[in-house]
C-alpha atoms as a PDB file:
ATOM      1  CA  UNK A   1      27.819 -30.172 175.729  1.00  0.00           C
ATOM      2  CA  UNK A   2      29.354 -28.139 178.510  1.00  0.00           C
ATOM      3  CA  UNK A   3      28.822 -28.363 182.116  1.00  0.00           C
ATOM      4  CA  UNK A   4      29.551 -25.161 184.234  1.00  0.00           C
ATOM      5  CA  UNK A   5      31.415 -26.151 187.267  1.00  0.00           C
ATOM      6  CA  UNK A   6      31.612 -22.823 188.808  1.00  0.00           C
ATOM      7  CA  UNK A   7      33.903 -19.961 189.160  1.00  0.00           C
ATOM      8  CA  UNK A   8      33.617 -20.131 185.473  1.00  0.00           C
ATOM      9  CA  UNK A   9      35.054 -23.310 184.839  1.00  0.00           C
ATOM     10  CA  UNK A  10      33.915 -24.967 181.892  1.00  0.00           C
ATOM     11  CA  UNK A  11      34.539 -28.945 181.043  1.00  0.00           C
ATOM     12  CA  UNK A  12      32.548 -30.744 178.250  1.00  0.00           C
ATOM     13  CA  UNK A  13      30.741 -33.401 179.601  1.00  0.00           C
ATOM     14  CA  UNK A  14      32.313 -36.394 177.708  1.00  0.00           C
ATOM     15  CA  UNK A  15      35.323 -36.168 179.401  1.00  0.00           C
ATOM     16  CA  UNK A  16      33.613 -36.685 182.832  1.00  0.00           C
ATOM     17  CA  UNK A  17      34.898 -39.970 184.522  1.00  0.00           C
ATOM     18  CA  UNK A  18      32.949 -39.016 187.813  1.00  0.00           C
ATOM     19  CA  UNK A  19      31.501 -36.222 190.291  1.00  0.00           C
ATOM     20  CA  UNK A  20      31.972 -36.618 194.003  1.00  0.00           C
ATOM     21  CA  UNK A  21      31.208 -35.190 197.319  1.00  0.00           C
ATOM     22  CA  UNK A  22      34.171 -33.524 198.617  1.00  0.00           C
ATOM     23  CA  UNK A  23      33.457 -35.188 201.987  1.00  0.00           C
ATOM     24  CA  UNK A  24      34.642 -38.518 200.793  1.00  0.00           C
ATOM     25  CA  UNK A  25      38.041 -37.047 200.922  1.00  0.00           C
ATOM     26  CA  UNK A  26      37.917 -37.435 204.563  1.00  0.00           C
ATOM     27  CA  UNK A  27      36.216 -40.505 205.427  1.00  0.00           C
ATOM     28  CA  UNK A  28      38.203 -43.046 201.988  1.00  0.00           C
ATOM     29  CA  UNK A  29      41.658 -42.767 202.730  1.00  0.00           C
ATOM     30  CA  UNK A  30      42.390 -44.353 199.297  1.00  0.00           C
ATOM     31  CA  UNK A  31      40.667 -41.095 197.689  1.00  0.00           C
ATOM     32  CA  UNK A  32      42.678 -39.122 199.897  1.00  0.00           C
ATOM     33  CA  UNK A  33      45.789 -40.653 198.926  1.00  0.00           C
ATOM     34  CA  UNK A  34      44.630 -40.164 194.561  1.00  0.00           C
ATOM     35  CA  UNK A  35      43.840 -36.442 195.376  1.00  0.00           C
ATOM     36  CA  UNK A  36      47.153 -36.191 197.067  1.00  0.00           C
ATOM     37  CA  UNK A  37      48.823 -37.691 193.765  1.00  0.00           C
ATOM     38  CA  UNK A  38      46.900 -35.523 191.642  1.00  0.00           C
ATOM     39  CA  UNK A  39      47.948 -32.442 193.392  1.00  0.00           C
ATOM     40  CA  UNK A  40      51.558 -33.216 193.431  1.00  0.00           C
ATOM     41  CA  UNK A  41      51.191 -33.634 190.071  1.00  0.00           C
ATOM     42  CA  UNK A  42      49.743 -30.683 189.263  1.00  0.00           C
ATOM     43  CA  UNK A  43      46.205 -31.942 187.977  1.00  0.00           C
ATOM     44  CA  UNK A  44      44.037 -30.247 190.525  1.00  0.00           C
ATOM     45  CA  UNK A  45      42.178 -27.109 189.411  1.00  0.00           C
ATOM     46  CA  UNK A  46      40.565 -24.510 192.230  1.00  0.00           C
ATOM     47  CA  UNK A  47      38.444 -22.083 190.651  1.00  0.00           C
ATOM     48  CA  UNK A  48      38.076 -19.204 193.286  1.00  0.00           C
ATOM     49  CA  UNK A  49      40.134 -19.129 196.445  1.00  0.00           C
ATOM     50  CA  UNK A  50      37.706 -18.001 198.550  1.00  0.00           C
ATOM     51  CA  UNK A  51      34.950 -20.220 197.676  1.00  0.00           C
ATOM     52  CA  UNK A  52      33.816 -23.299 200.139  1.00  0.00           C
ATOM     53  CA  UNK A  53      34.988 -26.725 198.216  1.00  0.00           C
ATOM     54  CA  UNK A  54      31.844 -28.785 197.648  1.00  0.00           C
ATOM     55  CA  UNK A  55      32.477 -31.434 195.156  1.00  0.00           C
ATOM     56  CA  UNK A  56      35.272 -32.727 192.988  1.00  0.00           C
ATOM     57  CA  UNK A  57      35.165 -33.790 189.152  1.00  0.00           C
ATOM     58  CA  UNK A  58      37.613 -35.883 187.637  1.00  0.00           C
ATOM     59  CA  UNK A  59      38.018 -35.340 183.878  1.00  0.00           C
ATOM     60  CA  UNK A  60      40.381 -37.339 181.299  1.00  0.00           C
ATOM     61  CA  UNK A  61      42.724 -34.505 181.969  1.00  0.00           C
ATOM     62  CA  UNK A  62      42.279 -32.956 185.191  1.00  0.00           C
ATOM     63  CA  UNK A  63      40.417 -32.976 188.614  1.00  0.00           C
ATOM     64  CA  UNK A  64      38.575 -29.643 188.969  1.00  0.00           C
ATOM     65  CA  UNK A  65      37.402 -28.294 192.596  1.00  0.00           C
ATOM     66  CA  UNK A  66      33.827 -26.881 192.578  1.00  0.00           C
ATOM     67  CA  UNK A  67      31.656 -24.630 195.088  1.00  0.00           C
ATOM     68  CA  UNK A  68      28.845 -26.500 193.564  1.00  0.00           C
ATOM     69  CA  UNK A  69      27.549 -29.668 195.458  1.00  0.00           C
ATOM     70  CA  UNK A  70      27.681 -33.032 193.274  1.00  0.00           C
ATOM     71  CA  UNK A  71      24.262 -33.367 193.643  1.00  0.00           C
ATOM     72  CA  UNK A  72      23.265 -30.136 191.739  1.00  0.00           C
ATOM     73  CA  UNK A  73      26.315 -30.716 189.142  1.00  0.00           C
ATOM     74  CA  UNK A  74      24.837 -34.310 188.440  1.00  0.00           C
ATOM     75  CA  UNK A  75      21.043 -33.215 188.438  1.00  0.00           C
ATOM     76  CA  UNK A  76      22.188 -30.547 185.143  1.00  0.00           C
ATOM     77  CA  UNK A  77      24.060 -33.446 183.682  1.00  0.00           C
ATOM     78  CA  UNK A  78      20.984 -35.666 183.912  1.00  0.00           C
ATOM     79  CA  UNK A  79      18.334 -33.020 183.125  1.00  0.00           C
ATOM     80  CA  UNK A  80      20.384 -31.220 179.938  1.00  0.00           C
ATOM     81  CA  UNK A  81      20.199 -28.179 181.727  1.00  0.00           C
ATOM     82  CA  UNK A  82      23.785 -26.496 180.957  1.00  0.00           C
ATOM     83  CA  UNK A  83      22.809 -22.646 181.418  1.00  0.00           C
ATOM     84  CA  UNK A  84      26.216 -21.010 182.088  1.00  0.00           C
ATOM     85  CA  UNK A  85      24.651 -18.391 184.103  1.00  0.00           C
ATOM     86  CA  UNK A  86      23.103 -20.069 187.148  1.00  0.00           C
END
């Protein structure tokens, strides 16, 4: 199964480690520091420029930046509801 992340971005949903809040950026300095990593090391995918950043999934390849909150991103993993066009 797929899980559409928005600003059609695509990631199957086995290689989900975790989806979080993009506030926690700012308040775990230890998260701040792994995104910092990540982006240096070119692992961080940002779908549309202009979109507000809501959450952040990490995958067994990349971290992806989505305009969807982790709330609603973990509600379709938990309900099976994967329609691409929401």
């Amino acid at each position: 199964m797929f899980l559409h992340l928005g600003s059609e971005v695509l990631v199957f949903q086995k290689d989900i480690i975790g989806i979080f809040d993009y506030n926690l950026i700012k308040k775990s300095r230890a998260t701040k520091e792994f995104m910092e990593i990540a982006a240096n090391e070119h692992l961080v995918i940002r779908g549309e420029e202009d979109k507000k950043i809501k959450s952040f999934i990490v995958t067994s390849k990349k971290i992806y930046l989505s305009p969807i909150s982790a709330d609603t991103l973990q509600k379709r993993v938990m309900s099976g509801n994967n329609n691409f066009f929401v």
